[in-house]
C-alpha atoms as a PDB file:
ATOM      1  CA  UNK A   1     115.808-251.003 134.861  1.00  0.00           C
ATOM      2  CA  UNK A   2     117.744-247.939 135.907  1.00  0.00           C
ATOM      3  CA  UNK A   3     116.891-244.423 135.954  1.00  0.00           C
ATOM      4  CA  UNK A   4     118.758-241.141 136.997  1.00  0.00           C
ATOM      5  CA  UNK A   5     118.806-242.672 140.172  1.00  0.00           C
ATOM      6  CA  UNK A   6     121.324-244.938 138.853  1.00  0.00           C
ATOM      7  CA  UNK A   7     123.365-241.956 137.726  1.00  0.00           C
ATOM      8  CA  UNK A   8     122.506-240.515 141.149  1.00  0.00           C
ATOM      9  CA  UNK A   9     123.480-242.460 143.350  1.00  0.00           C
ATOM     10  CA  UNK A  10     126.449-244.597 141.791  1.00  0.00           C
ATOM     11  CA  UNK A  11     127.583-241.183 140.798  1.00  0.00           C
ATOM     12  CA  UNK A  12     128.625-240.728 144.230  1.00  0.00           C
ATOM     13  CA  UNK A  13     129.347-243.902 144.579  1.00  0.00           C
ATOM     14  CA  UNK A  14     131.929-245.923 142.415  1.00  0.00           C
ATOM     15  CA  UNK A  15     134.221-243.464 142.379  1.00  0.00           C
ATOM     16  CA  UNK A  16     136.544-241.484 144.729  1.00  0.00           C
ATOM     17  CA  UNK A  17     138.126-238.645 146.877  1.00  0.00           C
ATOM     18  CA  UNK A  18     137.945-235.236 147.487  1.00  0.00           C
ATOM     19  CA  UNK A  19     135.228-232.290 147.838  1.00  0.00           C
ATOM     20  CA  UNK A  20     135.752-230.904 144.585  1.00  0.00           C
ATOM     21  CA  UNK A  21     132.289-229.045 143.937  1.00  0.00           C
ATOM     22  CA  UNK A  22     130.768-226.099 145.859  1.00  0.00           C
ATOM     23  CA  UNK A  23     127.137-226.467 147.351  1.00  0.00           C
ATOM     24  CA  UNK A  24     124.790-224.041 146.644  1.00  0.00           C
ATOM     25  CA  UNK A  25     123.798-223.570 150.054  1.00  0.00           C
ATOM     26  CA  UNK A  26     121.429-220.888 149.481  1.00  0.00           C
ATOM     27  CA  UNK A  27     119.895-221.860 146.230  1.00  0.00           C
ATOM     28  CA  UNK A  28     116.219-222.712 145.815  1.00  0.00           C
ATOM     29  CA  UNK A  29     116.281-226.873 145.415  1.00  0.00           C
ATOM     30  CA  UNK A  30     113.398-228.643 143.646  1.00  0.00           C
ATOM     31  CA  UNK A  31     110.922-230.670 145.476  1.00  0.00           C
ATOM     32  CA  UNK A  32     110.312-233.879 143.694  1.00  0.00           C
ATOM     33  CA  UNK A  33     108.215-235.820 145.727  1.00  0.00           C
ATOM     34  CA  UNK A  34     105.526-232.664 145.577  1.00  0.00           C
ATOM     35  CA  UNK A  35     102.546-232.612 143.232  1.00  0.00           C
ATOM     36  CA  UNK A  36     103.961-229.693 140.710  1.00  0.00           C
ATOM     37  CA  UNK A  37     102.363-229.535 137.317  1.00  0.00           C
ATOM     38  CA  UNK A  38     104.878-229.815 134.122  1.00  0.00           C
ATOM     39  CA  UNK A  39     108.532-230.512 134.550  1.00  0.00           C
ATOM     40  CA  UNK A  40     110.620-229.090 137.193  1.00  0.00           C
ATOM     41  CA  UNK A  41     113.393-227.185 135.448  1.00  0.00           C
ATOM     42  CA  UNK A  42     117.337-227.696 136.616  1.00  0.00           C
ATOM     43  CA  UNK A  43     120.551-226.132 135.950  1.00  0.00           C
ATOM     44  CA  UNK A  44     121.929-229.171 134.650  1.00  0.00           C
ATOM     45  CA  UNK A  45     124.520-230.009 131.982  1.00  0.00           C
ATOM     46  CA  UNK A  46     122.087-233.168 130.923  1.00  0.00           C
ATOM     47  CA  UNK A  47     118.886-230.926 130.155  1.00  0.00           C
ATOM     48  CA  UNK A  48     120.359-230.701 125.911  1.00  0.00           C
ATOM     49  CA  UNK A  49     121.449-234.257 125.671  1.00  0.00           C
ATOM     50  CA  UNK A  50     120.126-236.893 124.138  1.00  0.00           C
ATOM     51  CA  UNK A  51     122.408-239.493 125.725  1.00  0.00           C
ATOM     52  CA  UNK A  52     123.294-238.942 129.232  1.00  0.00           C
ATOM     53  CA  UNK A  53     126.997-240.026 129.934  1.00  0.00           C
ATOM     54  CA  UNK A  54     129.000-240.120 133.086  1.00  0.00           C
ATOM     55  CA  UNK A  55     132.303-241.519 133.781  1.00  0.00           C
ATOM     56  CA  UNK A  56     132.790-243.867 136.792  1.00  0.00           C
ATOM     57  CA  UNK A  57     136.567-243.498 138.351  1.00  0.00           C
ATOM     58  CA  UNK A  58     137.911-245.950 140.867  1.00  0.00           C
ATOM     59  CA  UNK A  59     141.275-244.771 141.846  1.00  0.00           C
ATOM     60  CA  UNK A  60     143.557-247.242 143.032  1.00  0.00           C
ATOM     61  CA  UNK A  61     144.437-245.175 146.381  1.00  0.00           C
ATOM     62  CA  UNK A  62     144.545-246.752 149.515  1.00  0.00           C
ATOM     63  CA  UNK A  63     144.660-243.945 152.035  1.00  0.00           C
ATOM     64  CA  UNK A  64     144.171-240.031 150.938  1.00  0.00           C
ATOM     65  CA  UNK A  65     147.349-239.321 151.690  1.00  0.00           C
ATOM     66  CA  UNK A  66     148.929-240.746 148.892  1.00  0.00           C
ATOM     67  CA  UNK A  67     149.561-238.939 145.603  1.00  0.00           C
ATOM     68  CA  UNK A  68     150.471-241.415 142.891  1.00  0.00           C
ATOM     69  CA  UNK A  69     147.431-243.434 141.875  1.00  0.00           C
ATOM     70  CA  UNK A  70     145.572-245.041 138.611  1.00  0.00           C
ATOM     71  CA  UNK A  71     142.134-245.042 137.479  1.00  0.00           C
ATOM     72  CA  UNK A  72     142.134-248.913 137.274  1.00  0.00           C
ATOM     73  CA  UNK A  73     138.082-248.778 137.149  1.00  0.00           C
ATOM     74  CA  UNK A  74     136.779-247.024 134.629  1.00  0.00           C
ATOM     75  CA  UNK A  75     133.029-247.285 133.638  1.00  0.00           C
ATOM     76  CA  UNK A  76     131.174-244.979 131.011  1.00  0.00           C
ATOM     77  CA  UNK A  77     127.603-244.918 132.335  1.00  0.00           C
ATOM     78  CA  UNK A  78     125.232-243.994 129.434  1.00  0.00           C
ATOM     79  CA  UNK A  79     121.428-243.517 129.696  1.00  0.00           C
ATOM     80  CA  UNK A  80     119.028-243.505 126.582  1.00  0.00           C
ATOM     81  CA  UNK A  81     115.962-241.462 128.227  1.00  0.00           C
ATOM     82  CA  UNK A  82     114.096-242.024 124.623  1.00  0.00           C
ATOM     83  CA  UNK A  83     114.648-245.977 124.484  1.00  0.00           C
ATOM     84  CA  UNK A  84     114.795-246.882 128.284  1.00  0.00           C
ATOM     85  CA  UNK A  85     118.565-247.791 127.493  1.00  0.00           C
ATOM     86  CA  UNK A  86     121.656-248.427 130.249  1.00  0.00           C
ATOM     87  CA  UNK A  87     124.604-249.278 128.783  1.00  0.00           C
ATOM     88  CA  UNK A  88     128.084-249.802 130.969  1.00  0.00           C
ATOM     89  CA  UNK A  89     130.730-249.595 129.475  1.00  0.00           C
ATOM     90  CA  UNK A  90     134.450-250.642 130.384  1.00  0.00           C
ATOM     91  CA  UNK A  91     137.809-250.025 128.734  1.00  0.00           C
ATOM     92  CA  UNK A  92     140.525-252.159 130.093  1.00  0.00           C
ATOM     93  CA  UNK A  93     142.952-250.005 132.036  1.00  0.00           C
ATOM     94  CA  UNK A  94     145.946-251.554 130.168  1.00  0.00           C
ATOM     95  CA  UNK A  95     144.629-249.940 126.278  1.00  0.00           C
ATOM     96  CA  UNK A  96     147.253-247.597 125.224  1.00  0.00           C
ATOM     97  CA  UNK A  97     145.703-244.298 123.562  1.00  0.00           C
ATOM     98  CA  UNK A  98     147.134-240.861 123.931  1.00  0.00           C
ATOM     99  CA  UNK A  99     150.984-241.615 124.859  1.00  0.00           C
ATOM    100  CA  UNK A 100     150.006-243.535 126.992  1.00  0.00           C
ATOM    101  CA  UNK A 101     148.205-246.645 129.408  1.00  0.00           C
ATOM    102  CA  UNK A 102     144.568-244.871 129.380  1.00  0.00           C
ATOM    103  CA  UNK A 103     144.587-245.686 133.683  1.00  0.00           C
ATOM    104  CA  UNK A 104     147.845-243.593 134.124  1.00  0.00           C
ATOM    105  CA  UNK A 105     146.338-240.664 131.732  1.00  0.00           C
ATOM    106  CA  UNK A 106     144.591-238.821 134.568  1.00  0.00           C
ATOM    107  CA  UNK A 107     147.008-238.608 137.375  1.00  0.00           C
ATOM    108  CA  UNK A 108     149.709-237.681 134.463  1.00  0.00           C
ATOM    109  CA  UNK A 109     147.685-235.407 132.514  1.00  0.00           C
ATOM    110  CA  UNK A 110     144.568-234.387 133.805  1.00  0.00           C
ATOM    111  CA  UNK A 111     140.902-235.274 133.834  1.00  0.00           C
ATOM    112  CA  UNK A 112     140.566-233.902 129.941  1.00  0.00           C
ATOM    113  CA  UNK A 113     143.403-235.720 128.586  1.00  0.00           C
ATOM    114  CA  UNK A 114     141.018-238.684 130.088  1.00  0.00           C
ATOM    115  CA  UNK A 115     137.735-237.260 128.785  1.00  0.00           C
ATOM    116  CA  UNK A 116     139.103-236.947 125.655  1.00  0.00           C
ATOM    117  CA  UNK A 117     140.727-240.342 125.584  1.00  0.00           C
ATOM    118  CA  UNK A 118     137.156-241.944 126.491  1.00  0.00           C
ATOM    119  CA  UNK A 119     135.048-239.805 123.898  1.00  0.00           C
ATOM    120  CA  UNK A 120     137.623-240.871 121.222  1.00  0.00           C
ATOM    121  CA  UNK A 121     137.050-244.388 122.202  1.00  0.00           C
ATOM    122  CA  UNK A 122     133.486-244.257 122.379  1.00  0.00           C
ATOM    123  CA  UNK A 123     132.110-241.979 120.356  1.00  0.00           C
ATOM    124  CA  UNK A 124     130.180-240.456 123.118  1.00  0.00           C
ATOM    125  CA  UNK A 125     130.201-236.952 124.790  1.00  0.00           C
ATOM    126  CA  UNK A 126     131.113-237.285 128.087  1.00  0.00           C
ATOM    127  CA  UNK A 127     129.275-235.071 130.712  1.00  0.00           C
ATOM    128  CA  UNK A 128     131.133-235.270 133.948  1.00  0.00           C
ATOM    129  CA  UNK A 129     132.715-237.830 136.332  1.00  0.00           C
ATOM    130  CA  UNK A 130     132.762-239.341 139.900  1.00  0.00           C
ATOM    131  CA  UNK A 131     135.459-240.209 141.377  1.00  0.00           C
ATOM    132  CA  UNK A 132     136.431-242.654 144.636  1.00  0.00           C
ATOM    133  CA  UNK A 133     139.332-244.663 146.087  1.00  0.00           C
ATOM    134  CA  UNK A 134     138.929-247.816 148.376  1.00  0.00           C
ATOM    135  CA  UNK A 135     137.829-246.103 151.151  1.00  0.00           C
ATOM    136  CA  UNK A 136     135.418-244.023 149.534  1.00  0.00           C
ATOM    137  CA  UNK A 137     133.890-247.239 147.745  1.00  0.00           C
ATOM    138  CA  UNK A 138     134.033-249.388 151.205  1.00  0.00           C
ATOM    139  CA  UNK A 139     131.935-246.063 152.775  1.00  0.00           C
ATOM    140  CA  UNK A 140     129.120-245.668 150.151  1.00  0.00           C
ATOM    141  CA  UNK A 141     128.721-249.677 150.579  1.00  0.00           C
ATOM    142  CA  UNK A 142     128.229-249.802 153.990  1.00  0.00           C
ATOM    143  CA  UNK A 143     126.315-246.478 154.065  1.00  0.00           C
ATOM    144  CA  UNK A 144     123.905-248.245 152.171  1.00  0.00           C
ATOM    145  CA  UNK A 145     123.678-251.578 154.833  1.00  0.00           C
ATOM    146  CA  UNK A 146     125.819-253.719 152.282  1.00  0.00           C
ATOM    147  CA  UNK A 147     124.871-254.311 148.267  1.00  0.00           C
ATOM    148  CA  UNK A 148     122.831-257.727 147.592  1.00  0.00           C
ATOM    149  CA  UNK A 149     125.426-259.329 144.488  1.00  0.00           C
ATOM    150  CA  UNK A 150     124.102-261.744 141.925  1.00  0.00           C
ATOM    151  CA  UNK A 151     127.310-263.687 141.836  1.00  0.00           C
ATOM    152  CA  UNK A 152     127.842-265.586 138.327  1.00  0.00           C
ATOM    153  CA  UNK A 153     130.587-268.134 138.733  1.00  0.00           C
ATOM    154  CA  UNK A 154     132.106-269.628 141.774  1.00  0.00           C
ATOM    155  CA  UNK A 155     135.940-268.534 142.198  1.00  0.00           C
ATOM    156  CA  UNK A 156     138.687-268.469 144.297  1.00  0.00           C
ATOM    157  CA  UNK A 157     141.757-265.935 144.382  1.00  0.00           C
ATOM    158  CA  UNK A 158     144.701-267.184 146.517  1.00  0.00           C
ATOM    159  CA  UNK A 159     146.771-264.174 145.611  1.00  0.00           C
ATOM    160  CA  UNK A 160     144.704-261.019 146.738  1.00  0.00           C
ATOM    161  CA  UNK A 161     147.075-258.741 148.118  1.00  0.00           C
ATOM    162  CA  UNK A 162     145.784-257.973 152.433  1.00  0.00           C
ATOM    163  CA  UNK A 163     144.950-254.272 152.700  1.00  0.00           C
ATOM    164  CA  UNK A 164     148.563-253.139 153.461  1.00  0.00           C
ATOM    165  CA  UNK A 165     149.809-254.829 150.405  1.00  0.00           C
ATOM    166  CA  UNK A 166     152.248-256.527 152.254  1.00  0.00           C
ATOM    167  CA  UNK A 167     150.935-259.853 152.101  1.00  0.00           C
ATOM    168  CA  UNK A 168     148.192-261.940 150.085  1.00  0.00           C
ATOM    169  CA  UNK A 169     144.662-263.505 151.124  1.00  0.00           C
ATOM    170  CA  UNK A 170     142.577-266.359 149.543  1.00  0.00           C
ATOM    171  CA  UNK A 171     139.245-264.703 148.566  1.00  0.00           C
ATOM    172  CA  UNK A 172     136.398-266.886 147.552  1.00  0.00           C
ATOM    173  CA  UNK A 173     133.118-266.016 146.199  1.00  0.00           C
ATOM    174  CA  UNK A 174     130.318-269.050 145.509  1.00  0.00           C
ATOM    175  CA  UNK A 175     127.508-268.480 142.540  1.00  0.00           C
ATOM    176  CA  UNK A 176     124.647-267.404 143.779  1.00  0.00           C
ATOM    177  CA  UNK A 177     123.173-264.375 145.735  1.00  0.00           C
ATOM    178  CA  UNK A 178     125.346-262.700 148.448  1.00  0.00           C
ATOM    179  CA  UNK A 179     124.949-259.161 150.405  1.00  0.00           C
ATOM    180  CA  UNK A 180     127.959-257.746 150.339  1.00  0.00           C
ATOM    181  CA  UNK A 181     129.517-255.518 152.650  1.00  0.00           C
ATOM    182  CA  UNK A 182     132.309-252.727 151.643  1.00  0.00           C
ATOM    183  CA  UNK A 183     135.186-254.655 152.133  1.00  0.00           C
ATOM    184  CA  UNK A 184     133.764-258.154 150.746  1.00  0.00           C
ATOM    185  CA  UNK A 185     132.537-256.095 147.523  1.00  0.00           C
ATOM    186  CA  UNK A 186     135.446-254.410 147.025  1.00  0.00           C
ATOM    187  CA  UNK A 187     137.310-258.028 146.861  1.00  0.00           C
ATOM    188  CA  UNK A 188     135.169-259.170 144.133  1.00  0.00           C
ATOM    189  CA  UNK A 189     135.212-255.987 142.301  1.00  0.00           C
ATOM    190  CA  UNK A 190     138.603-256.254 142.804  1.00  0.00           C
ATOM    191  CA  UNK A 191     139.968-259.655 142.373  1.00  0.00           C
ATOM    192  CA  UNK A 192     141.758-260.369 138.946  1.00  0.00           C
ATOM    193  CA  UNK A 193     143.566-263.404 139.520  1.00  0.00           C
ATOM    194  CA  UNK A 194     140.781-265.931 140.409  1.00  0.00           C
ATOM    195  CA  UNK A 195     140.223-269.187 138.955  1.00  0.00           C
ATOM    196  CA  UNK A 196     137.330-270.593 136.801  1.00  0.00           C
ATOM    197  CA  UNK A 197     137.403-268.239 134.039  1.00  0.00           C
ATOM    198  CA  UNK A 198     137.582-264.979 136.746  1.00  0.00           C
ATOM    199  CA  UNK A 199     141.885-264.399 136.028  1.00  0.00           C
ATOM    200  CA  UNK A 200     141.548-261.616 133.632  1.00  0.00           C
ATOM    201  CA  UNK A 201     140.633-257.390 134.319  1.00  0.00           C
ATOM    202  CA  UNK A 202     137.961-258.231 131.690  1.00  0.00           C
ATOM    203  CA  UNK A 203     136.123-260.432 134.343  1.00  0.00           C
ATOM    204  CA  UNK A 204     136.729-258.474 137.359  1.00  0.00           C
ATOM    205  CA  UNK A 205     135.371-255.365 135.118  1.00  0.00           C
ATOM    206  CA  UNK A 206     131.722-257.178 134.339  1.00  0.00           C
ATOM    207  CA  UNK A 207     131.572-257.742 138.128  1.00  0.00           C
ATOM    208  CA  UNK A 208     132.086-253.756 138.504  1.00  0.00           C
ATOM    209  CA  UNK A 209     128.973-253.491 136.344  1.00  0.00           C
ATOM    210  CA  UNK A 210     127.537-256.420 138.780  1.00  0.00           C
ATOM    211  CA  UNK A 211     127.959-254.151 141.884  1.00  0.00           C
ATOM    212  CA  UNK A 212     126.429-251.109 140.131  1.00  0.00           C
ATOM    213  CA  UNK A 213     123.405-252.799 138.980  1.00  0.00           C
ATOM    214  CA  UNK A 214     123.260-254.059 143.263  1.00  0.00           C
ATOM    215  CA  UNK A 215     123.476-250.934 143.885  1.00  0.00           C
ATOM    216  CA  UNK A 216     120.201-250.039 142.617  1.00  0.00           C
ATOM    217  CA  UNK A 217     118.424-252.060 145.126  1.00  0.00           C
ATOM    218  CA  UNK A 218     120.819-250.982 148.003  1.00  0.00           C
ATOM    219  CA  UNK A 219     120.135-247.635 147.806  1.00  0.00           C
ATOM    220  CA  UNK A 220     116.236-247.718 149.146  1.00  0.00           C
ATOM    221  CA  UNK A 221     117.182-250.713 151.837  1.00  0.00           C
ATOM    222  CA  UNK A 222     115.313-249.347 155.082  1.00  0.00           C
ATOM    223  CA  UNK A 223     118.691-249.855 156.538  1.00  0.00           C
ATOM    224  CA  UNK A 224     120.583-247.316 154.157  1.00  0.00           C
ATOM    225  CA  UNK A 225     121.482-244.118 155.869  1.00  0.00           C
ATOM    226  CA  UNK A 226     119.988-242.565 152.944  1.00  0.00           C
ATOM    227  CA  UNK A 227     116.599-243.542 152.547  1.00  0.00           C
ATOM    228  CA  UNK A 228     113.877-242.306 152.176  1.00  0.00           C
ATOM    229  CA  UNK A 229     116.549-240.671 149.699  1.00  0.00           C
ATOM    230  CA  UNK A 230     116.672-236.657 150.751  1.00  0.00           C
ATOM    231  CA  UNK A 231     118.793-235.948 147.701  1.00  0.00           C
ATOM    232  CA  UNK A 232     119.941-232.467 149.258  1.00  0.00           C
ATOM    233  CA  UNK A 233     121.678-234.046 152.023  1.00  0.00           C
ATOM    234  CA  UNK A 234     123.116-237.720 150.070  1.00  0.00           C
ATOM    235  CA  UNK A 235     125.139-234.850 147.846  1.00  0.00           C
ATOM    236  CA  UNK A 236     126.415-233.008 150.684  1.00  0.00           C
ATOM    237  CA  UNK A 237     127.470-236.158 152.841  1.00  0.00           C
ATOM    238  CA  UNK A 238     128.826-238.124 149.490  1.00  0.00           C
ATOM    239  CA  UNK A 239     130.613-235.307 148.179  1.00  0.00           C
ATOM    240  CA  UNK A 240     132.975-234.827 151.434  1.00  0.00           C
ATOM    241  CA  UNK A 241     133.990-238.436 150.632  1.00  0.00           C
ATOM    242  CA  UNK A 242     134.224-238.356 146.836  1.00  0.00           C
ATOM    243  CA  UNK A 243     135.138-236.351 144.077  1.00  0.00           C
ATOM    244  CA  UNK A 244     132.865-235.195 141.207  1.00  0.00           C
ATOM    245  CA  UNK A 245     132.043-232.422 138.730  1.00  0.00           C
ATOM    246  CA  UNK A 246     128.078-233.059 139.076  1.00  0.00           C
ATOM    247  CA  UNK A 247     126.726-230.354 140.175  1.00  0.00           C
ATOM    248  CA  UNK A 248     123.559-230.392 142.566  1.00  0.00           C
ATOM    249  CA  UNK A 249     121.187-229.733 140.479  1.00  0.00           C
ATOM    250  CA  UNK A 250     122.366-232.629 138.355  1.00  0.00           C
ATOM    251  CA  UNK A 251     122.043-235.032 141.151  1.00  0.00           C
ATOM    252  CA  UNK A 252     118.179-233.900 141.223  1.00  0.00           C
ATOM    253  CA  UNK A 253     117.883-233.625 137.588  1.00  0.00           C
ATOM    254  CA  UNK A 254     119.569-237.660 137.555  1.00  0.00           C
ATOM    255  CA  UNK A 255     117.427-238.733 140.567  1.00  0.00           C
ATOM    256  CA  UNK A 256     114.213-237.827 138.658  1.00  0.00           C
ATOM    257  CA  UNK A 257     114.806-240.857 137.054  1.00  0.00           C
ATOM    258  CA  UNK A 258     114.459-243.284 139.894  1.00  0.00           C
ATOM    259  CA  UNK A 259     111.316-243.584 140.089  1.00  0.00           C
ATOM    260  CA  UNK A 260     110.751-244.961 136.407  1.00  0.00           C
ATOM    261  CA  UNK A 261     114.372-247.346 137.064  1.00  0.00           C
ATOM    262  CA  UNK A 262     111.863-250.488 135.819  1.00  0.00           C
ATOM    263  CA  UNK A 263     111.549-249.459 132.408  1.00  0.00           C
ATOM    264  CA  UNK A 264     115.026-249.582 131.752  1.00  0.00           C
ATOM    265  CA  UNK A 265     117.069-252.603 130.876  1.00  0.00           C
ATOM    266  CA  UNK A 266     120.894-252.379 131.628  1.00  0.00           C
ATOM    267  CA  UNK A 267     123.330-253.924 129.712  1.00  0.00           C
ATOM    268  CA  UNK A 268     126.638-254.640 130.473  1.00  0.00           C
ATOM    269  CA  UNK A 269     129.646-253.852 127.564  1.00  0.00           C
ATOM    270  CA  UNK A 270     133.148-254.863 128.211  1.00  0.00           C
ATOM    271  CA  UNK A 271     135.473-253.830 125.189  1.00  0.00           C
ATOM    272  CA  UNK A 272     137.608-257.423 124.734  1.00  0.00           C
ATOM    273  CA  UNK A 273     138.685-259.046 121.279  1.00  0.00           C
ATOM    274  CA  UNK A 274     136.740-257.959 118.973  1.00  0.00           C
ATOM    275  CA  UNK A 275     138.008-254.241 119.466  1.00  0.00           C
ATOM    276  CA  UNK A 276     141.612-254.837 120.928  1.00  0.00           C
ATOM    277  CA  UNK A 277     144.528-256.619 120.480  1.00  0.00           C
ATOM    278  CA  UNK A 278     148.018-257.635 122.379  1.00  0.00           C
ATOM    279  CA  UNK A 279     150.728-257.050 120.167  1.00  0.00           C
ATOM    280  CA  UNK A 280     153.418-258.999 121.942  1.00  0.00           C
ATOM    281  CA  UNK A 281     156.502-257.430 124.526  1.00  0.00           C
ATOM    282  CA  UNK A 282     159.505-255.890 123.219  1.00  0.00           C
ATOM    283  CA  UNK A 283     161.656-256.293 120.948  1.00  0.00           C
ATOM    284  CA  UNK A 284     158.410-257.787 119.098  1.00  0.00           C
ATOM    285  CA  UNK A 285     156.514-254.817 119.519  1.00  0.00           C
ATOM    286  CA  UNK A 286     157.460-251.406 120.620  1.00  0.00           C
ATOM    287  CA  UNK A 287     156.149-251.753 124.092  1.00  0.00           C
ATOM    288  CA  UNK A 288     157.925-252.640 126.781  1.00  0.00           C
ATOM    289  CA  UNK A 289     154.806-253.265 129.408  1.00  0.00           C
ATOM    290  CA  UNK A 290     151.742-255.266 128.648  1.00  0.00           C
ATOM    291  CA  UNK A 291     149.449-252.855 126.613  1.00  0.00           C
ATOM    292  CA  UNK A 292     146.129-253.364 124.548  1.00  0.00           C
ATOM    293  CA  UNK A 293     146.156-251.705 121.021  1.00  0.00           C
ATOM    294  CA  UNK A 294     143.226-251.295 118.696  1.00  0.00           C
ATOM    295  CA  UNK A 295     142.598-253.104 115.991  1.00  0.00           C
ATOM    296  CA  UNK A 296     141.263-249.584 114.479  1.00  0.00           C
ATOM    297  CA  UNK A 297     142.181-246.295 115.738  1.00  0.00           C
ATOM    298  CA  UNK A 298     139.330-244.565 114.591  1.00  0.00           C
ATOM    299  CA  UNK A 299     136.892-247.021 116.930  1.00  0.00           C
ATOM    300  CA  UNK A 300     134.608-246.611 113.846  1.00  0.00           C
ATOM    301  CA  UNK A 301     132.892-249.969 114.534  1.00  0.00           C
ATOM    302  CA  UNK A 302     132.974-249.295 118.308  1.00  0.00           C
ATOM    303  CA  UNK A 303     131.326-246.028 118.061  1.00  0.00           C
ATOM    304  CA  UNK A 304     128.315-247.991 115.980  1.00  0.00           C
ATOM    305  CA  UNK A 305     128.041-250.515 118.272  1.00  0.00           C
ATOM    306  CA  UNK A 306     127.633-248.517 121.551  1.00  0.00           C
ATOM    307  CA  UNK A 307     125.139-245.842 119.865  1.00  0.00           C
ATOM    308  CA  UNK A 308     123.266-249.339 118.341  1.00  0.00           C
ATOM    309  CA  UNK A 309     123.357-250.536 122.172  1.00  0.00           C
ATOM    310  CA  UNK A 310     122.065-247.216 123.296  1.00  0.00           C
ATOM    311  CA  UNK A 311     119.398-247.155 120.105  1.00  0.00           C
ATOM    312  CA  UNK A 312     118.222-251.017 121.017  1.00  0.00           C
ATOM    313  CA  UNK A 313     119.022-251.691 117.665  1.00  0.00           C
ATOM    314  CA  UNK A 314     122.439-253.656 118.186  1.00  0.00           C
ATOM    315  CA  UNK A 315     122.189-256.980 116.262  1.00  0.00           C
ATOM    316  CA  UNK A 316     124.801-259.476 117.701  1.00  0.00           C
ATOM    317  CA  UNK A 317     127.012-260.799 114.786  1.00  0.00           C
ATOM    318  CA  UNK A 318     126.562-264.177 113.839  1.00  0.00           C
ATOM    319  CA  UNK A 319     129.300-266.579 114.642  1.00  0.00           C
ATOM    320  CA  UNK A 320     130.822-268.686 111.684  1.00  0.00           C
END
């Protein structure tokens, strides 16, 4: 139940920053809400691939000033146009690949060291990414009149560090359906040291995926900013707030998707156990931080599983 306007719009949303693409000011745009016989044709980097894939960044920066951050959210967003397939998919930021944690690898090295990282991992060609930091993802939240949350489990996290990190807050969410504003659903998405199963980056990564899939509905709330969605002007105002290598005519090209978002199921794919392990602290390991390390470097069975996901023909493994 997605469609390019899940691309779209979370494109500009879950992630961070600066204006990194020029707009086309000048340039013919497509009119997709007019009655125009065959298929409107876009400059886009999606129009040869069979799987669409996008890379979700959440930057841990709290105020653009500061230099030093990680991409603690990371989210591969993958569309199957031929099987009406959504798959999210989250690495935890702690895996070590490259030389390195994979969250440290773009501030360090550079968005290709990360692309690569995440294509080796995955087996999929990456496209692009979107970038944000707190503020950004607080903005595109509120823009929107808050996001309506399905939350799973009930939780409570006494430690959550106050927005100056110089102090912590109890944060507690009940099961059930919530609208969310920016700074609420930033807390959830968040929180890692809750209670009832919610303690783990695992946890707090499924309710990233959560948020996204809110997001869906948020975007065509009559209170959103955005809506009825003029696509020309949601790139130009999100992309002074956030940071992205999708081009314009992407966003239309991605958009064109909204309006068949019901015949797509989403699924939600957090790599845990089955795929990584933690080999212990120094001097029983090498590593002297808590890391992740996979229990195959070639991601051979990984790679099956995701295109599988993205095929519909995943079967889950029976359990002894």
């Amino acid at each position: 139940m997605v469609g390019g306007g899940l691309f779209f719009y979370l494109k500009n949303l879950k992630l961070n920053g600066i204006f990194l693409t020029p707009i086309e000011k000048n340039a013919k745009k497509p009119n997709l809400f007019s009655k125009i016989k065959g298929t409107p044709k876009y400059n886009t980097i999606f129009k040869e691939d069979e799987t669409l894939n996008v890379l979700l960044l959440g930057i841990d920066r709290r105020s653009k000033s500061q230099e030093g951050f990680n991409t603690d959210a990371m989210i591969l967003l993958s569309i199957n146009p031929k099987t009406n397939k959504v798959l999210l998919t989250s690495v935890p930021r702690d895996l070590w690949i490259n030389g390195n944690k994979i969250n440290a690898l773009y501030t360090v090295y550079g968005w290709e060291t990360l692309k690569d990282a995440y294509e080796k991992i995955t087996g999929q060609k990456i496209d692009g990414y979107i970038r944000a930091d707190f503020e950004d993802f607080r903005w595109i939240v509120d823009s929107f009149s808050g996001v309506p949350i399905n939350i799973e489990a009930s939780f409570t996290d006494t430690t959550f560090p106050n927005n100056s990190d110089t102090g912590v807050i109890t944060a507690s969410f009940t099961q059930g359906s919530e609208k969310m504003s920016g700074e609420r659903a930033l807390i959830f998405a968040r929180s890692r040291h809750g209670d009832n199963g919610e303690g783990s980056d695992l946890k707090r990564a499924k309710r990233q995926h959560i948020i996204l899939k809110g997001m869906l509905e948020a975007v065509k709330q009559p209170e959103s900013i955005f809506w009825p969605m003029d696509v020309d002007n949601f790139y130009k105002v999100t992309t002074t707030h956030m940071s992205t290598t999708i081009s314009l005519d992407d966003a239309y090209y991605l958009w064109d998707f909204y309006k068949d978002k019901d015949k797509y199921s989403i699924e939600s794919f957090v790599i845990g156990d089955d795929y990584i392990y933690f080999p212990g602290l120094y001097p029983a390991s090498p590593y002297h931080a808590w890391v992740f390390i996979p229990r195959d470097e070639s991601f051979t069975q990984l790679h099956q599983d995701i295109t599988d996901k993205l095929n519909g023909t995943f079967v889950t493994p029976k359990t002894p």
